[in-house]
Protein backbone atom coordinates (compact mmCIF):
# COMPACT_ATOMS: atom_id res chain seq x y z
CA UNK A 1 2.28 15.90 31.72
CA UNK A 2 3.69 18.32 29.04
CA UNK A 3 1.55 17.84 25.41
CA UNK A 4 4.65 17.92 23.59
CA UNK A 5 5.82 14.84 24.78
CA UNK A 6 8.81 13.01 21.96
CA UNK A 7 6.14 10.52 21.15
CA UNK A 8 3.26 13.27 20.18
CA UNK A 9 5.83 15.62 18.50
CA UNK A 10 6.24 12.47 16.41
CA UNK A 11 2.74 11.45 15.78
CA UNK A 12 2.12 14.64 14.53
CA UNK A 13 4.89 15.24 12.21
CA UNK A 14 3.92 11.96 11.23
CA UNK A 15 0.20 13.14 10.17
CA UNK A 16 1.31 16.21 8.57
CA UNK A 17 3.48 15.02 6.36
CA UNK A 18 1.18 12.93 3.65
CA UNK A 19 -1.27 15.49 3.63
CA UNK A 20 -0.01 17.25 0.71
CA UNK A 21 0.35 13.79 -1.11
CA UNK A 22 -3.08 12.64 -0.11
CA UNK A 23 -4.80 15.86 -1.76
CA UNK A 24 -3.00 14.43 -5.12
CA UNK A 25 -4.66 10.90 -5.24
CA UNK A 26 -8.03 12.41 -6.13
CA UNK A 27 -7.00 14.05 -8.90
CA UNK A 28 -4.75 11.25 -10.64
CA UNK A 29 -8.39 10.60 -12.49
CA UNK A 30 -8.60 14.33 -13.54
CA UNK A 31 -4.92 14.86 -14.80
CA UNK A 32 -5.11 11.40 -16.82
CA UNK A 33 -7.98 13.17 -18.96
CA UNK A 34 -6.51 16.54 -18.79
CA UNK A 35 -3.31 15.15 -20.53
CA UNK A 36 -4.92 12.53 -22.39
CA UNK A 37 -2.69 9.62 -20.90
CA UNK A 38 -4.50 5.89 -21.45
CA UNK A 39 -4.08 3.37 -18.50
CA UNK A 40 -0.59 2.08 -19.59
CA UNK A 41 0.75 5.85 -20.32
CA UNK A 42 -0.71 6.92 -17.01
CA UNK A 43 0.95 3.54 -15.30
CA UNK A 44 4.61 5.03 -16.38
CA UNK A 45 3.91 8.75 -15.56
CA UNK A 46 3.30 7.55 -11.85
CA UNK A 47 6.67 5.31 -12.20
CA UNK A 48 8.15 8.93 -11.35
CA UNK A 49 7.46 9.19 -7.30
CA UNK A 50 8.66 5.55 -6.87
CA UNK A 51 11.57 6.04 -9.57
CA UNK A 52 12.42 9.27 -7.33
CA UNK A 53 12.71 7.75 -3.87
CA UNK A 54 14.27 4.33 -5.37
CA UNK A 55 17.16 6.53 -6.35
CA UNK A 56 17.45 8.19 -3.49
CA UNK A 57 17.11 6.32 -0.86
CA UNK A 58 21.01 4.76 -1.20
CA UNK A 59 22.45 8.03 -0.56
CA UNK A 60 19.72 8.68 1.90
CA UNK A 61 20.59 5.96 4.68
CA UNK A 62 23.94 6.84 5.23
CA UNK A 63 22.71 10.96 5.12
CA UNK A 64 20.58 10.55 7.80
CA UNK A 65 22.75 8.55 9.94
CA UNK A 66 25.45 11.55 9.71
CA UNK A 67 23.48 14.69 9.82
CA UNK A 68 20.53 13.04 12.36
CA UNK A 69 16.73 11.80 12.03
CA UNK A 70 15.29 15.26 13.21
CA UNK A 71 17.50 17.26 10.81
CA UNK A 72 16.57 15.11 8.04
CA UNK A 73 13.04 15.41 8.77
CA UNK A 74 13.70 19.76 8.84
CA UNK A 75 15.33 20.10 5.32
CA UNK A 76 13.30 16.76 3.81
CA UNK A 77 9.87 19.20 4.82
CA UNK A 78 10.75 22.07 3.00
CA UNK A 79 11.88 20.47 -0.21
CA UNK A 80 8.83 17.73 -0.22
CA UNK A 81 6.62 20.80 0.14
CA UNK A 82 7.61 22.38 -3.22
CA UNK A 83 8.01 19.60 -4.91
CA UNK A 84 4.76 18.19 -3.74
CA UNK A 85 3.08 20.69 -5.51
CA UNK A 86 5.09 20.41 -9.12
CA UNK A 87 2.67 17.00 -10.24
CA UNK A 88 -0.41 19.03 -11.10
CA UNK A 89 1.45 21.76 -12.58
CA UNK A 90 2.86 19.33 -15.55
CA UNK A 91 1.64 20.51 -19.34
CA UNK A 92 3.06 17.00 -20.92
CA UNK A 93 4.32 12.79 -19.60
CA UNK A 94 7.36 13.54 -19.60
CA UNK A 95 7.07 16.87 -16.82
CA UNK A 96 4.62 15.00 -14.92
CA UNK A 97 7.05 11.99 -14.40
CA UNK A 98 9.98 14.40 -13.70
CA UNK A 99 7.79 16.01 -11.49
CA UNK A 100 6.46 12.89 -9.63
CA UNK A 101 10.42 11.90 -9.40
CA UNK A 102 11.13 15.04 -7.72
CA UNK A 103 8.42 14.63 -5.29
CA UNK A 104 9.76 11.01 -4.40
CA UNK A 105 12.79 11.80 -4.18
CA UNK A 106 12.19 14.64 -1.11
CA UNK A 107 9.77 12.13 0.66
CA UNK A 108 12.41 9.48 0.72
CA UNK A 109 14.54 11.95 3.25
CA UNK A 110 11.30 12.84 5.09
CA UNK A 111 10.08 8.87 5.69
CA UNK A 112 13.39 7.91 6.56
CA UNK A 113 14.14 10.49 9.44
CA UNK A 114 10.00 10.43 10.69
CA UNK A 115 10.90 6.40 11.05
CA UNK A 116 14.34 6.55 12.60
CA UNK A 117 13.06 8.83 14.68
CA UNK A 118 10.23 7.00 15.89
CA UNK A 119 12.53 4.03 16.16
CA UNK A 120 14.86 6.18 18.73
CA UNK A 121 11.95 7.39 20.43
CA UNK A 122 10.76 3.79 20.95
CA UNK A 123 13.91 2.85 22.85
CA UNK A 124 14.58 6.08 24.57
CA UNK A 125 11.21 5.98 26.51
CA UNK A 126 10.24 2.44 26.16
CA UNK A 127 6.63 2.92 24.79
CA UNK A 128 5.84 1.48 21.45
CA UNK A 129 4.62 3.96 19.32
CA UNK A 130 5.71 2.84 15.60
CA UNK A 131 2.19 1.74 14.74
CA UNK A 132 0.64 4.81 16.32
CA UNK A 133 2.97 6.46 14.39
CA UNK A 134 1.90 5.24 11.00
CA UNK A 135 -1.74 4.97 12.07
CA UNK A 136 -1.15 8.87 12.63
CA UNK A 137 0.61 8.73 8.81
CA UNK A 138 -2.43 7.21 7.44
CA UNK A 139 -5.08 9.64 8.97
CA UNK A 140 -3.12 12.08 7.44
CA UNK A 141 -3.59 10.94 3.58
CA UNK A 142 -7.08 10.31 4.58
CA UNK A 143 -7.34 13.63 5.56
CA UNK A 144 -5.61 15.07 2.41
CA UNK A 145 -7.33 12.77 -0.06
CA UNK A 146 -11.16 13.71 1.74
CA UNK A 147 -9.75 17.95 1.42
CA UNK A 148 -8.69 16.54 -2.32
CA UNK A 149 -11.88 15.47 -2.96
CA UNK A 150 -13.52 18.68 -1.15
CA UNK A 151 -11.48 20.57 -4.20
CA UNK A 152 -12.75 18.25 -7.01
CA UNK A 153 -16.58 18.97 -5.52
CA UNK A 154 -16.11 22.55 -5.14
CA UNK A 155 -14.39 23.03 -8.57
CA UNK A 156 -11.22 24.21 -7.36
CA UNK A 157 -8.51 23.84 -9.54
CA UNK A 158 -5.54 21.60 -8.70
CA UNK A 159 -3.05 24.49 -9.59
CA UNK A 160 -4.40 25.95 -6.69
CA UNK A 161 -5.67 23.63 -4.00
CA UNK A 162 -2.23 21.78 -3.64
CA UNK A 163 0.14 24.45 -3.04
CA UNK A 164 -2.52 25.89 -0.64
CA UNK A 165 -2.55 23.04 1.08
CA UNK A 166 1.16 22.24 0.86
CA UNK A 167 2.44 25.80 2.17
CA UNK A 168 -0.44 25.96 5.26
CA UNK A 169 0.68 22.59 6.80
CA UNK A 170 4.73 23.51 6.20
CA UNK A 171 4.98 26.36 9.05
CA UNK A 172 3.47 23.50 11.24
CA UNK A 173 5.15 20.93 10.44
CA UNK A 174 8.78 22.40 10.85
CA UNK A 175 7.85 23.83 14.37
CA UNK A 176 6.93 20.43 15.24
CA UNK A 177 9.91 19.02 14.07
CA UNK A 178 12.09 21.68 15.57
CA UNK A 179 10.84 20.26 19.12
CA UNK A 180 11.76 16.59 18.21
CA UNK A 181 14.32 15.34 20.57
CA UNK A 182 17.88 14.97 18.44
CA UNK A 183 18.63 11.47 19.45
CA UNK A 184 21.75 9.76 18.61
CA UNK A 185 21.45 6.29 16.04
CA UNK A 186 24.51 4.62 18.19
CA UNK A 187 27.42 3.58 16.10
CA UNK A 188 28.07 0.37 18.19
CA UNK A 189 26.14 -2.34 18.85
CA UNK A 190 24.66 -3.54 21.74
CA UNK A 191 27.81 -6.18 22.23
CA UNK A 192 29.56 -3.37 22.19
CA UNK A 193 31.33 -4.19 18.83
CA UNK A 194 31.25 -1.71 15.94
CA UNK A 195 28.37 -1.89 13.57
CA UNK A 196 28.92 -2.49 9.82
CA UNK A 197 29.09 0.36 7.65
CA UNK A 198 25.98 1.40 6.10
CA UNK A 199 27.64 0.70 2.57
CA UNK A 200 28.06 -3.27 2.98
CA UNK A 201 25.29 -5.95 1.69
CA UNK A 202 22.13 -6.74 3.59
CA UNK A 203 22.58 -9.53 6.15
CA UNK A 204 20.03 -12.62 5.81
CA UNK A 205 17.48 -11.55 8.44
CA UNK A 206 16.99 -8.21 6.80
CA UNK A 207 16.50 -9.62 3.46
CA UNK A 208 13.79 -12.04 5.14
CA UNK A 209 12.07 -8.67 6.72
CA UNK A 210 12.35 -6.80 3.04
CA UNK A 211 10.73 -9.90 1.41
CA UNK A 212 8.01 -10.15 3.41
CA UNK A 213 7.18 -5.89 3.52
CA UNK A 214 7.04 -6.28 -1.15
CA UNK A 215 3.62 -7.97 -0.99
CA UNK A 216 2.19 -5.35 1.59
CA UNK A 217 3.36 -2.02 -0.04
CA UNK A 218 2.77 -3.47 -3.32
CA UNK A 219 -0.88 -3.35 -2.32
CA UNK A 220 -0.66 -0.13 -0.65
CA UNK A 221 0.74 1.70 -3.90
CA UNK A 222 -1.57 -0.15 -6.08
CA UNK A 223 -4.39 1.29 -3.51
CA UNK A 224 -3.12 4.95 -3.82
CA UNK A 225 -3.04 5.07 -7.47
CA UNK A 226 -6.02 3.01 -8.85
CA UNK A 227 -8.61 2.37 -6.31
CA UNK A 228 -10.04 6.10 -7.93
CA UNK A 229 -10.05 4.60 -11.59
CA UNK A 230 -11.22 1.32 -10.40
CA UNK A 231 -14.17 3.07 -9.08
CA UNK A 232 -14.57 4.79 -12.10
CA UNK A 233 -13.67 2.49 -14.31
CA UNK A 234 -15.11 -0.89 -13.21
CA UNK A 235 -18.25 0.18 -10.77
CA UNK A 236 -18.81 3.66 -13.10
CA UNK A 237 -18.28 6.07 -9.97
CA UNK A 238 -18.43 9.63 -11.04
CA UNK A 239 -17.12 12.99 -9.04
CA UNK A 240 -16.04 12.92 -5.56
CA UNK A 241 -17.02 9.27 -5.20
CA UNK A 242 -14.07 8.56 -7.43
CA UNK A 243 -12.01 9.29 -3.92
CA UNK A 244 -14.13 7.41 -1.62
CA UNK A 245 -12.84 4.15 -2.08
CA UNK A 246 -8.36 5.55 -1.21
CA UNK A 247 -10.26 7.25 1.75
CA UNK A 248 -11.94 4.46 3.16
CA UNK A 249 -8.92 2.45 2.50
CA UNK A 250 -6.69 5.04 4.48
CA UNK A 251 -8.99 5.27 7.11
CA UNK A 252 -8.80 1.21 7.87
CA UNK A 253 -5.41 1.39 8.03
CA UNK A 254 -5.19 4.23 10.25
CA UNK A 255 -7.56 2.22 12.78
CA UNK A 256 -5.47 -0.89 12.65
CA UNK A 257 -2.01 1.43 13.07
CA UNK A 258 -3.71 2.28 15.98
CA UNK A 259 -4.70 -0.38 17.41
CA UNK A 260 -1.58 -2.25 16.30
CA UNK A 261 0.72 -1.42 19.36
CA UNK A 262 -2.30 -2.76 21.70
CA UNK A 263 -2.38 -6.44 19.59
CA UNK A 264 1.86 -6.16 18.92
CA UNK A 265 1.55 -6.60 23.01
CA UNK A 266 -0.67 -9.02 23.30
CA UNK A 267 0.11 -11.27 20.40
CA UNK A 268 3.59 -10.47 19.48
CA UNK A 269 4.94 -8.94 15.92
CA UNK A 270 4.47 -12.54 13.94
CA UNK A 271 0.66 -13.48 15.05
CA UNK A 272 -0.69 -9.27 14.50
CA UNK A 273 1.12 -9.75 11.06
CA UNK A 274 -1.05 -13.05 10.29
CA UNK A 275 -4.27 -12.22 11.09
CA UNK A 276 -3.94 -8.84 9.72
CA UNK A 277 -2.29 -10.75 6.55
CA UNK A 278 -5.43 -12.91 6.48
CA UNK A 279 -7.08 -9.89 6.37
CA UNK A 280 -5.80 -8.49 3.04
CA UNK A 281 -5.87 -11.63 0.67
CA UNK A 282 -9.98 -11.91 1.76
CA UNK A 283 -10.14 -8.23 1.13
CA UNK A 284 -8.10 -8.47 -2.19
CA UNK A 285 -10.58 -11.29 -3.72
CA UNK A 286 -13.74 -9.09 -2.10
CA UNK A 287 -13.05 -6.69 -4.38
CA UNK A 288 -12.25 -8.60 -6.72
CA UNK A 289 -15.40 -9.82 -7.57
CA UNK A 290 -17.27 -6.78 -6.05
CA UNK A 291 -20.74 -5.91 -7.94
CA UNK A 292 -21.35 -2.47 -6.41
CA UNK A 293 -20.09 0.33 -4.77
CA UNK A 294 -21.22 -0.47 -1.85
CA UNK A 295 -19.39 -4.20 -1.89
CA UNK A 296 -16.04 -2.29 -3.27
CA UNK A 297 -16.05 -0.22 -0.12
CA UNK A 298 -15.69 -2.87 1.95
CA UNK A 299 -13.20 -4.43 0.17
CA UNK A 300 -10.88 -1.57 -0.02
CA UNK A 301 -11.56 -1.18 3.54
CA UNK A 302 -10.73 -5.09 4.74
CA UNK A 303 -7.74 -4.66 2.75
CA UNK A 304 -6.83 -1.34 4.54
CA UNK A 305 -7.00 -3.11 8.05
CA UNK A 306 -4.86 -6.16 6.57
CA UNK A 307 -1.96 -4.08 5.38
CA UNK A 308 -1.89 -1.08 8.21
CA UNK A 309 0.46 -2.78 10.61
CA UNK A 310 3.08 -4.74 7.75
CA UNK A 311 4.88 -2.10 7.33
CA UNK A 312 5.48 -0.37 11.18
CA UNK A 313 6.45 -3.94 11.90
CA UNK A 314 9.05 -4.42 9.36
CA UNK A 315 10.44 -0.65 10.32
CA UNK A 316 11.34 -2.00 13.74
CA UNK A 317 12.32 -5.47 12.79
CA UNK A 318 14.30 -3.94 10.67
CA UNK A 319 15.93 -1.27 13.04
CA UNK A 320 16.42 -3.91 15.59
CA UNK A 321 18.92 -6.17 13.67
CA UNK A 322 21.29 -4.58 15.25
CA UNK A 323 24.29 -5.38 12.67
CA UNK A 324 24.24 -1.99 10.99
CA UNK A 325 22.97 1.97 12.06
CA UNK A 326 18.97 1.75 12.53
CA UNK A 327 19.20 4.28 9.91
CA UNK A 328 21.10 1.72 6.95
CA UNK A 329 18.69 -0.69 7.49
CA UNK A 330 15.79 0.92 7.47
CA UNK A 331 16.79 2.64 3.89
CA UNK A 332 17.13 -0.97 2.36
CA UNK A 333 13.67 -1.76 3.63
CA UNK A 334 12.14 1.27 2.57
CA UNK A 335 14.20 0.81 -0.55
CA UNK A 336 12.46 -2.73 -0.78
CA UNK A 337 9.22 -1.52 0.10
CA UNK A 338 9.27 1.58 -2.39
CA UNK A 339 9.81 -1.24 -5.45
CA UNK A 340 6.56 -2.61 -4.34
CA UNK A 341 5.41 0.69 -5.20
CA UNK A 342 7.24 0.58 -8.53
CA UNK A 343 5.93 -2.54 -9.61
CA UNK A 344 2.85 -2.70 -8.38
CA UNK A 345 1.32 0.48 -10.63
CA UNK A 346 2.50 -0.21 -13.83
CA UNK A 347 1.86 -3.72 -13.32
CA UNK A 348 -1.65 -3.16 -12.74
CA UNK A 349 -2.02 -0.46 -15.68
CA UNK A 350 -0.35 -2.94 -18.50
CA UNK A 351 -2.96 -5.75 -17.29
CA UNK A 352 -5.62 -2.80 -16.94
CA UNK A 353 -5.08 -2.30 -20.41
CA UNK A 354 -4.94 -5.75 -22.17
CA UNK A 355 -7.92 -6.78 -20.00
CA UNK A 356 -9.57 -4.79 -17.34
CA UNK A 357 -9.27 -3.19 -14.48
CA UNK A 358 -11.02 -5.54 -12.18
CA UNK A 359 -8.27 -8.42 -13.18
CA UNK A 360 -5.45 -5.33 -13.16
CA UNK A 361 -6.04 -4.86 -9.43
CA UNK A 362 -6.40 -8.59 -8.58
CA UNK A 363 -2.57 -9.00 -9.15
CA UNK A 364 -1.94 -8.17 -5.92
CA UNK A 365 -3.78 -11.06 -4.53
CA UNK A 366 -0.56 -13.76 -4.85
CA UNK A 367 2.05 -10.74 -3.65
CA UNK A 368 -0.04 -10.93 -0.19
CA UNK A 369 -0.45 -14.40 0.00
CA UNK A 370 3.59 -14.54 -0.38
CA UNK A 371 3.64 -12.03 2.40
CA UNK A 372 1.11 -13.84 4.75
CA UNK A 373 3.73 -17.01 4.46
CA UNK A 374 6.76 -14.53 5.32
CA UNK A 375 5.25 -13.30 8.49
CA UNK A 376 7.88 -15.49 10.69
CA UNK A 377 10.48 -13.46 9.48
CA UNK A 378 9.27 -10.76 11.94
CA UNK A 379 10.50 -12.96 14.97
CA UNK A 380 12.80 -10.35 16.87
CA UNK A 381 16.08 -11.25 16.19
CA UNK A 382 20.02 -9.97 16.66
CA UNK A 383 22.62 -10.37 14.47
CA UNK A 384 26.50 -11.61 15.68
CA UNK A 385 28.35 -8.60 15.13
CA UNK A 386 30.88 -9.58 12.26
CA UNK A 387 34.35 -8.02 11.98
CA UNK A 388 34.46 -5.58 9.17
CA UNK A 389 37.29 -3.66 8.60
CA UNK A 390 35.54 -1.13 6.74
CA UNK A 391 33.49 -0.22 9.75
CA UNK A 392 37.05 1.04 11.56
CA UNK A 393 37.62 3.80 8.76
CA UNK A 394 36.86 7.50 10.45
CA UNK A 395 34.04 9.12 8.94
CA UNK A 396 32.34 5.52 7.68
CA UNK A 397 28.99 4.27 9.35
């Protein structure tokens, strides 16, 4: 059996691409002093990534579904890879938010194709791999955000350690995707009746799916950019500790990626989703109330496990609607998802700052608890095909 199998060429596109990112998170802590920024200041610079991909990702659906996952995945590399490296570079706010825009904006075209892709690859060989997938995704920040704290230790300045990192895992990354299979995101559905056109509203069942995927990337976001100043901040971590608690985090969800295919199989999309949702509120209030490092740990790692397979299952809920191109409706979710992101940070900085941090992070407590309550709308599902006239125009998806 050949090692470059679709589903490995995947996986490993899949890992290589948050690296860069991951090396970042570590040094949020150390650019927020460098420029001076206070917790609500620092809360709208990082509005820039999800501000970025929010405006993107419109334009980005339909994109992809013309020019192909793989292809998107190609050009999306190169441009993240640059612009993934801008952040630390930024003398003032304002840069650093322009900066962090640019860098969201270039992931959105990466995420997009990796998950279409993975979606294809899923039907073309019948082997679930979208929580492998993102379990693969998640080792990957880990891995950036443990060689981001490696820097920090060793003193290496952020000017440098990004773009080394950034330009060493490119070369890789485009060979890999180079070897994807180009797989076709079929125009018709599986009646046999045209599929909307990427343009027209969100049908009911995809709304449900977006709804329930806020809560859990809410917490995610909220993970990536405070769980270092909560550390700091609340528990009075200093140095590479400061990273510990994002890496632990990523590392929990990257074990229950993993194992999420295995339980998707034996207990179905809606019952993983529940106890892993179960999961995440008890982790939330852990940490909550955590006294020491030690206790904060493993909270940020209970809430890892209870968010790692939300949203792999809403990416193929989502793709499996079957009323529009995989592609369309996987853009609204991520479009959905990605204002978790948005709200989630600055919400946590503007409480951070009237109170503390310990009460800024426990917002996300009632977003997850909203979530655990959604998980029904994961129940596979297929839309009637609807006649739309604007899905019989040449040259419209």
């Amino acid at each position: 059996m050949s090692l470059l199998t679709p589903q490995r060429l995947v996986m490993l596109v899949f890992f290589l691409q948050p690296i860069a990112f991951g090396s970042w998170l570590p040094r949020i802590p150390e650019i927020q002093s460098a420029l001076g920024l206070g917790s609500a200041a620092l809360a709208i610079a990082l509005l820039g990534m999800p501000v970025g991909t929010l405006l993107t990702l419109p334009f980005a659906g339909p994109l992809v579904g013309r020019i192909g996952a793989r292809m998107a995945i190609l050009i999306g590399f190169v441009f993240y890879s640059v612009a993934a490296c801008l952040p630390v570079l930024a003398p003032d706010p304002i840069l650093l938010f322009i900066a962090l825009m640019l860098a969201g904006s270039s992931i959105s075209f990466v995420e997009l194709g990796l998950n279409v892709e993975a979606d294809l690859v899923e039907k073309s060989t019948g082997k679930l791999i979208m929580n492998t997938s993102h379990g693969c995704w998640s080792l990957g920040i880990m891995v950036g955000s443990l060689i981001g704290s490696s820097f920090v230790a060793a003193g290496i300045g952020p000017g440098i350690a990004l773009p080394l990192l950034a330009f060493a895992v490119l070369p890789i990354a485009l060979l890999a995707g180079w070897a994807l299979p180009a797989l076709d995101d079929s125009t018709e559905s599986e009646t046999g009746a045209p599929k909307r056109s990427a343009w027209s509203l969100p049908g009911p069942a995809l709304v449900g799916v977006c709804l329930f995927v806020f809560g859990i990337t809410m917490t995610e976001g909220a993970m990536a950019d405070w769980s270092a100043i909560f550390l700091r901040d609340a528990l009075n971590a200093e140095g590479g500790l400061v990273g510990l608690g994002y890496s632990v985090f990523a590392f929990m969800v990257a074990a229950g990626r993993f194992g999420g295919d295995f339980l998707k199989r034996r207990l179905g999309s809606v019952n993983t989703a529940r106890l892993c949702g179960t999961l995440a509120v008890l982790g939330a209030v852990l940490l909550f109330v955590a006294p020491s490092i030690e206790i904060a740990l493993i909270g940020f790692g209970t809430i890892g496990i209870g968010v790692s397979v939300g949203f792999p299952l809403a990416v193929t809920a989502a793709a499996g609607i079957g009323d529009r191109a995989a592609s369309a409706n996987v853009a609204v979710l991520s479009f959905v998802a990605l204002t978790g992101f948005l709200i989630g940070p600055p919400l946590i900085g503007f409480v951070a700052e009237h109170s503390d941090i310990r009460l800024g992070v426990a917002c996300v407590i009632p977003m997850l608890v909203v979530s655990l309550f959604l998980t029904g709308r994961l129940t596979p599902r297929r839309a009637q095909p609807a006649h739309n006239p604007e899905a019989e125009v040449p040259g419209v998806l």
